[in-house]
N, C-alpha and C. Protein backbone atom coordinates (compact mmCIF):
# COMPACT_ATOMS: atom_id res chain seq x y z
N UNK A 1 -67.66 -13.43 16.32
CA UNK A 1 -68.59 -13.92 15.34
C UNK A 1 -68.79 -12.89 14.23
N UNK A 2 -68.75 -11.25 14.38
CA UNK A 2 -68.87 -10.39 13.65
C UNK A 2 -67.72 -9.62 13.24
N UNK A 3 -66.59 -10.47 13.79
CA UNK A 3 -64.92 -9.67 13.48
C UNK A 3 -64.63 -9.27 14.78
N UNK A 4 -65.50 -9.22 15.51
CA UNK A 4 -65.00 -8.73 17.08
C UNK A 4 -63.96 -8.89 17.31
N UNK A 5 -63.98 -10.65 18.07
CA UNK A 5 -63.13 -11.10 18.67
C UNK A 5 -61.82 -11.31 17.69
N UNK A 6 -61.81 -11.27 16.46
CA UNK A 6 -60.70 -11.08 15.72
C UNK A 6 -60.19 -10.06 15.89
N UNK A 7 -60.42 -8.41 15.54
CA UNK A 7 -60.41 -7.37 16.38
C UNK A 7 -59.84 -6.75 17.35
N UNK A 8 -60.01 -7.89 18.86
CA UNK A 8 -59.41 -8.09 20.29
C UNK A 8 -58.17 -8.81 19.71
N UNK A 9 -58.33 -9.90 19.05
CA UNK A 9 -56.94 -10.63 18.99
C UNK A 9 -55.61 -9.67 18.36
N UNK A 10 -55.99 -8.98 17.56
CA UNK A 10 -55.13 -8.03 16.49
C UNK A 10 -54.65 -7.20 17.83
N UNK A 11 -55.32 -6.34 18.16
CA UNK A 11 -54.78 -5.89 19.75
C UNK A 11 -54.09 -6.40 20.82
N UNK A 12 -54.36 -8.00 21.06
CA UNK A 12 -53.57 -8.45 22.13
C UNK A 12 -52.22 -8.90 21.38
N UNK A 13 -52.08 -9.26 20.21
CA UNK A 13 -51.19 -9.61 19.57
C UNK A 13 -50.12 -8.02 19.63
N UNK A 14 -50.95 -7.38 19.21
CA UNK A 14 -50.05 -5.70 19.06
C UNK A 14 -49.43 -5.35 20.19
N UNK A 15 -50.22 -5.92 21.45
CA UNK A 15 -49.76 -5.57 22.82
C UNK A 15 -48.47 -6.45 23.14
N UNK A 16 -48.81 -7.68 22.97
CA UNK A 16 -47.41 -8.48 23.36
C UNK A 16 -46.67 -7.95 22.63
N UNK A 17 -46.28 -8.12 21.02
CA UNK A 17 -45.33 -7.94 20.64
C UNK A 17 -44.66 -6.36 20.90
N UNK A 18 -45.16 -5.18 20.86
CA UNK A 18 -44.80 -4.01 21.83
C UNK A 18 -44.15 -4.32 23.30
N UNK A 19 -44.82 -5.34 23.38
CA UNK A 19 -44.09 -5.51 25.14
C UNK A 19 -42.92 -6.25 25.27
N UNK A 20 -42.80 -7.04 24.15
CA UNK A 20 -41.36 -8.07 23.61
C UNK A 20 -41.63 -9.18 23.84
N UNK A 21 -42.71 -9.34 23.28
CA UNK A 21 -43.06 -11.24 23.35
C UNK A 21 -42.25 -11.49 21.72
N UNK A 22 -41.56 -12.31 21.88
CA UNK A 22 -41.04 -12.03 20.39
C UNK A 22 -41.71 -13.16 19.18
N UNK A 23 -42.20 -14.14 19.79
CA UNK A 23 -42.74 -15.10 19.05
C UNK A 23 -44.41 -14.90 19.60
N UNK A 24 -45.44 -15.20 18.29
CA UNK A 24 -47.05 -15.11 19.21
C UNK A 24 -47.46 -15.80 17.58
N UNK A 25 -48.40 -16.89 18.19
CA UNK A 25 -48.77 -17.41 17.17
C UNK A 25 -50.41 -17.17 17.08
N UNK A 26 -51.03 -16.72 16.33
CA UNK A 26 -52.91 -16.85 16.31
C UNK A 26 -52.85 -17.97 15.72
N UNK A 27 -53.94 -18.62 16.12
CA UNK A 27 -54.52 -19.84 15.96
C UNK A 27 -55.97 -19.75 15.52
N UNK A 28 -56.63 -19.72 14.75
CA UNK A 28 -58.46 -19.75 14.29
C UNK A 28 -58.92 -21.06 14.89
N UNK A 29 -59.42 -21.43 15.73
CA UNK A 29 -60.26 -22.37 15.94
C UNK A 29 -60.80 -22.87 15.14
N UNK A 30 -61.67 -22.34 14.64
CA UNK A 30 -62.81 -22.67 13.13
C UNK A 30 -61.54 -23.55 11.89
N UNK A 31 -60.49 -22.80 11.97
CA UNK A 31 -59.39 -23.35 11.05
C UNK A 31 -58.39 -24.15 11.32
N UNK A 32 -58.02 -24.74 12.73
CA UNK A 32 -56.99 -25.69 13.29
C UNK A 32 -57.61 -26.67 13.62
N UNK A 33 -56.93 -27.58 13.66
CA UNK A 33 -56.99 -28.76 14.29
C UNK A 33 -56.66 -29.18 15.32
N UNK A 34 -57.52 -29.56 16.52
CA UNK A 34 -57.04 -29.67 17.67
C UNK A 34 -55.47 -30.28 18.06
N UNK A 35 -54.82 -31.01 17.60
CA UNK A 35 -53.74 -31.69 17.31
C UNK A 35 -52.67 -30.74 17.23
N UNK A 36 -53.14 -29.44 16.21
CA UNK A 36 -52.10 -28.40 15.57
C UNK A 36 -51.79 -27.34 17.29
N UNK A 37 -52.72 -27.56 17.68
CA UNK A 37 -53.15 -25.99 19.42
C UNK A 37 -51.89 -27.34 19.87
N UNK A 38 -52.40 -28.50 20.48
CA UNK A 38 -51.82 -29.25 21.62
C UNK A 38 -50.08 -29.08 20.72
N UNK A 39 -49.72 -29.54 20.32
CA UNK A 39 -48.59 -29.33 19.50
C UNK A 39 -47.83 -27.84 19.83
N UNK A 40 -48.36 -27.07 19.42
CA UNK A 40 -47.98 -25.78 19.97
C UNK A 40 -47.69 -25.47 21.49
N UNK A 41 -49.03 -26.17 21.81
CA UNK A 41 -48.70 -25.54 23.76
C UNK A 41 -47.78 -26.69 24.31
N UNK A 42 -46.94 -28.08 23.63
CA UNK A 42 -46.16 -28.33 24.74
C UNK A 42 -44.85 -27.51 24.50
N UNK A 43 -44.29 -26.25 23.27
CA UNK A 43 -43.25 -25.18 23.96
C UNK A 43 -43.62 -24.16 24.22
N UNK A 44 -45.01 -23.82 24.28
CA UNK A 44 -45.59 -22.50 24.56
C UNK A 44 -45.40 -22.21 25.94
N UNK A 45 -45.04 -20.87 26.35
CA UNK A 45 -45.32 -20.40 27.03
C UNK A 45 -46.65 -19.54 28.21
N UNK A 46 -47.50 -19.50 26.81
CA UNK A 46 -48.43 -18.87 27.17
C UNK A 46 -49.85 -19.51 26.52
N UNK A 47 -50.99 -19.10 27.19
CA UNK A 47 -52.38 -19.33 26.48
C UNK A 47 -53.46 -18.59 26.59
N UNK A 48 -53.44 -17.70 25.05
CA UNK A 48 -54.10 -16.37 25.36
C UNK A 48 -55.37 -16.78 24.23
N UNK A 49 -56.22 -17.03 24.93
CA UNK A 49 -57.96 -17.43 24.35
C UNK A 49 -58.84 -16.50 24.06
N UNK A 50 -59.58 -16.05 23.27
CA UNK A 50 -60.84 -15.23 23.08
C UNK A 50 -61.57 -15.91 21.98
N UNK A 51 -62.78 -15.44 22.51
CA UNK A 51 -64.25 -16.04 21.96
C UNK A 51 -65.21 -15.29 22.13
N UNK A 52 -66.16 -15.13 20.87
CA UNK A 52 -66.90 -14.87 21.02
C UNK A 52 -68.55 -15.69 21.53
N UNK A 53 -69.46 -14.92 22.16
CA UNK A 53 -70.56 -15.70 22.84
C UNK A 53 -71.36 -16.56 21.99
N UNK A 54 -71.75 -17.61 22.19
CA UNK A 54 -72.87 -18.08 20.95
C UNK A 54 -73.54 -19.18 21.72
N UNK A 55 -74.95 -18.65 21.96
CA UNK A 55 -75.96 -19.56 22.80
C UNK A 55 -75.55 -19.56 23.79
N UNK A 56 -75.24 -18.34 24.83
CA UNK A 56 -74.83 -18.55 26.23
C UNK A 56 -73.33 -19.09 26.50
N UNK A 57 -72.95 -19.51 25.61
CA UNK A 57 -71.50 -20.30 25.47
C UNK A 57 -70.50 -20.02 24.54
N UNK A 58 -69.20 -20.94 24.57
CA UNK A 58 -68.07 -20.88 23.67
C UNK A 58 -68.81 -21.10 22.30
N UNK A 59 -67.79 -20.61 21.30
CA UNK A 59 -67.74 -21.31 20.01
C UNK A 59 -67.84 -22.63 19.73
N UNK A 60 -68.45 -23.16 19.08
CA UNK A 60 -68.13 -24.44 19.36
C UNK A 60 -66.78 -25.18 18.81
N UNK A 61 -66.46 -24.76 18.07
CA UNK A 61 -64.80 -24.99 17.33
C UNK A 61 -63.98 -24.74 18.41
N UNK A 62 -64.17 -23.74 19.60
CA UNK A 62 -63.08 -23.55 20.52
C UNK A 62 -63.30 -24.87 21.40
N UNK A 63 -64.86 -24.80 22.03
CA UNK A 63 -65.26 -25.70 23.05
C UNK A 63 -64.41 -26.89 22.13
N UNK A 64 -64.40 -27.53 21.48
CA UNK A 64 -63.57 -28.93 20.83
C UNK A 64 -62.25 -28.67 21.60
N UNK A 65 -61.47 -27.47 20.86
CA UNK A 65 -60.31 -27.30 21.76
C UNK A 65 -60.30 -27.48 22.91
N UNK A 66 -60.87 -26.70 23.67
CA UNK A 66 -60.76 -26.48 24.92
C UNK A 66 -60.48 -27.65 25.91
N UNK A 67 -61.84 -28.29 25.50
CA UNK A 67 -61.86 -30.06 25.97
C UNK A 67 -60.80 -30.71 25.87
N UNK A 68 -60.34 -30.27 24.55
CA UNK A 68 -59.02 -31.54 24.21
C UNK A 68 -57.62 -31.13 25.37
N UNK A 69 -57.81 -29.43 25.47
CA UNK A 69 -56.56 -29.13 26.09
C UNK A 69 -56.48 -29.71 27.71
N UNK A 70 -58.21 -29.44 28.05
CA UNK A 70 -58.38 -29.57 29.86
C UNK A 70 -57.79 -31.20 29.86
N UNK A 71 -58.24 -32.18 28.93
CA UNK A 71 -57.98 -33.30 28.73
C UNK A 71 -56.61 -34.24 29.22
N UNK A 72 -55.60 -33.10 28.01
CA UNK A 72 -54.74 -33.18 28.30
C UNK A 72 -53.55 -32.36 29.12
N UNK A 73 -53.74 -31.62 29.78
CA UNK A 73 -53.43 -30.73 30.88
C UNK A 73 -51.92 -30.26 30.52
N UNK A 74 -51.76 -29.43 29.41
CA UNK A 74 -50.22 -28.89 29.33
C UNK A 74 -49.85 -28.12 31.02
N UNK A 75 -48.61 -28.14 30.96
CA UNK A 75 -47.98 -27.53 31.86
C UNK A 75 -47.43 -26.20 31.89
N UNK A 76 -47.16 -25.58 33.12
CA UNK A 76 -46.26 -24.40 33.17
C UNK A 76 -46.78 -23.22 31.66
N UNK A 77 -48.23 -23.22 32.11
CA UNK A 77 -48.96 -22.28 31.04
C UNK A 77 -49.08 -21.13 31.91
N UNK A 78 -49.16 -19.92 31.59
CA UNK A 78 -50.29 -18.88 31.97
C UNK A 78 -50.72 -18.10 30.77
N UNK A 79 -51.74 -18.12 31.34
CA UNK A 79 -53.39 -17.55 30.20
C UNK A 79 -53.94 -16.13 30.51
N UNK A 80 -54.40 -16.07 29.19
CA UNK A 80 -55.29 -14.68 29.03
C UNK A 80 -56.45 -15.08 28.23
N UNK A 81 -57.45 -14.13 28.84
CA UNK A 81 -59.06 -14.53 28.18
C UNK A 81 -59.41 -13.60 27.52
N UNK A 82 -60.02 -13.45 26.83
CA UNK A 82 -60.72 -12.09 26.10
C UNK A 82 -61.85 -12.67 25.21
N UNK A 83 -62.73 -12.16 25.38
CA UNK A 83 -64.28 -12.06 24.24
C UNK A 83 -65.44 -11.14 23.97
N UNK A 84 -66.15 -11.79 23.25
CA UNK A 84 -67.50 -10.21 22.98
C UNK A 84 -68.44 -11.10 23.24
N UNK A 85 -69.62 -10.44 23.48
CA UNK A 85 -70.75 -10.77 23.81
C UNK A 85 -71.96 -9.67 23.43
N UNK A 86 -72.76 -10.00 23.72
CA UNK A 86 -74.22 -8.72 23.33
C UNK A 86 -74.64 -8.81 25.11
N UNK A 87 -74.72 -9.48 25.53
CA UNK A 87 -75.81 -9.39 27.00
C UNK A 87 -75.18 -10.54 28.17
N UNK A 88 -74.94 -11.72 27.82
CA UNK A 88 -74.54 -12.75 28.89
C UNK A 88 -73.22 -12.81 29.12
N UNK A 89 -72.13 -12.90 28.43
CA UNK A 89 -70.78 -13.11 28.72
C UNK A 89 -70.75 -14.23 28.67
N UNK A 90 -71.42 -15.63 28.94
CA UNK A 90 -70.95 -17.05 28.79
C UNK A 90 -69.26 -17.25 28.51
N UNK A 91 -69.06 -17.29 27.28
CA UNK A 91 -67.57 -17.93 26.55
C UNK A 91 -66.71 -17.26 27.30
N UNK A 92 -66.53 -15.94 27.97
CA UNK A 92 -65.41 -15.85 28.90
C UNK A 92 -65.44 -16.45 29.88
N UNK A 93 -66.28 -16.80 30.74
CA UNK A 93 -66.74 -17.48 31.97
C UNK A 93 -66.08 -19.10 31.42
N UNK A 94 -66.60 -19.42 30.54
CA UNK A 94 -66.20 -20.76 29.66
C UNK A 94 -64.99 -21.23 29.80
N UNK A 95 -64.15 -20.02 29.21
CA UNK A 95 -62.96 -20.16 28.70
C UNK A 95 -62.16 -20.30 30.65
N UNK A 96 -63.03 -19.55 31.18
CA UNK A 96 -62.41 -19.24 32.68
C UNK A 96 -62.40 -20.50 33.21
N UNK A 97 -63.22 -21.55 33.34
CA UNK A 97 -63.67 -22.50 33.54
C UNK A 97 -62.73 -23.82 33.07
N UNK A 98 -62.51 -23.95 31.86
CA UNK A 98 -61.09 -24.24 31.29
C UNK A 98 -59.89 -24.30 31.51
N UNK A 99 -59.94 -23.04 31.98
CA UNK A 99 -58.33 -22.78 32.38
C UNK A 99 -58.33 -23.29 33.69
N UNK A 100 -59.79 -23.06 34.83
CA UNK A 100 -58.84 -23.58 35.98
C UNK A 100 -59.03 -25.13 36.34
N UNK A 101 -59.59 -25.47 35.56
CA UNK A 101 -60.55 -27.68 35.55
C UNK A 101 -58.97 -27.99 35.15
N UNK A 102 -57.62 -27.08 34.06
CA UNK A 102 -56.36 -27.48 33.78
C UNK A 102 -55.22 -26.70 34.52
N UNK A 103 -55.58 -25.99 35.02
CA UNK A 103 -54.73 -25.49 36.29
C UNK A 103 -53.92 -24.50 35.83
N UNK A 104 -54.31 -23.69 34.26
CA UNK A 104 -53.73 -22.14 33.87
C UNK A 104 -54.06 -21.42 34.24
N UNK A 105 -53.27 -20.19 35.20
CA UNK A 105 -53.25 -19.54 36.25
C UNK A 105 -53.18 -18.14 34.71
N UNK A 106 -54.13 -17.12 35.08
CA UNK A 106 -54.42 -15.73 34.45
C UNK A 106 -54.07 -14.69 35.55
N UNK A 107 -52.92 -13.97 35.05
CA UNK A 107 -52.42 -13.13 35.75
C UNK A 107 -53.17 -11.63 36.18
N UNK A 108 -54.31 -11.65 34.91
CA UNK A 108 -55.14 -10.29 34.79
C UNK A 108 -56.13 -11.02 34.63
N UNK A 109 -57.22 -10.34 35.05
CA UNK A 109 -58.83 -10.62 34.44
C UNK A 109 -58.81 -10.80 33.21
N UNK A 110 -60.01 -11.44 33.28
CA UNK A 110 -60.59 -11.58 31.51
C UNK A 110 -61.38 -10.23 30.98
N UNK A 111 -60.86 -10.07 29.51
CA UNK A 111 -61.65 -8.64 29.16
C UNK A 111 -62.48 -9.21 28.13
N UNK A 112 -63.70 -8.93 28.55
CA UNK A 112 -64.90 -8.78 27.50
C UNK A 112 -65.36 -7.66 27.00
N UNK A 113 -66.19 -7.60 26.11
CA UNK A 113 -66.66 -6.20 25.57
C UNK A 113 -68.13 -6.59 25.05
């Protein structure tokens, strides 16, 4: 909400591609269209989420996503979580929640800050 979780993303992005992910797409919630995420994840490999907390919970631009994805249940995903918070953590828990109601298996914990 304050550049944070943008921040985290610039980092996890820096990390894959160092590690040889050779393709990584960011996606803005606030700026896609749910249509544009589902589109992407049926050749994606991966689904790497962060959010920041707002009212105990997701973003609400993600929560839209999110719904649409559990909805429609892509396959043969694995996920990564990451978000900021001040005091509760909600939106990682959220996002955790998400992933397993669609059955994306996270190989590492979720990192919050």
């Amino acid at each position: 909400m304050w550049g944070s979780v943008h921040n985290m993303a610039r980092a996890v992005v820096d990390g894959l591609t160092h590690g040889g992910v050779s393709t990584v797409r960011v996606m803005r919630a606030s700026a896609t269209e749910r249509s544009a995420v589902m589109t992407e994840l049926l050749t994606a490999g991966a689904l790497v989420v962060g959010s920041p907390t707002l009212n105990n919970g997701l973003y609400p631009s993600l929560a839209d996503i999110l719904s649409y994805v559990k909805g429609l249940r892509p396959q043969n995903l694995i996920g990564g979580i990451f978000g900021s918070y001040g005091w509760s953590g909600g939106a990682v828990k959220d996002i955790q929640d998400a992933f397993d109601a669609t059955g994306i298996k996270c190989p590492v914990p979720p990192v919050g800050t």
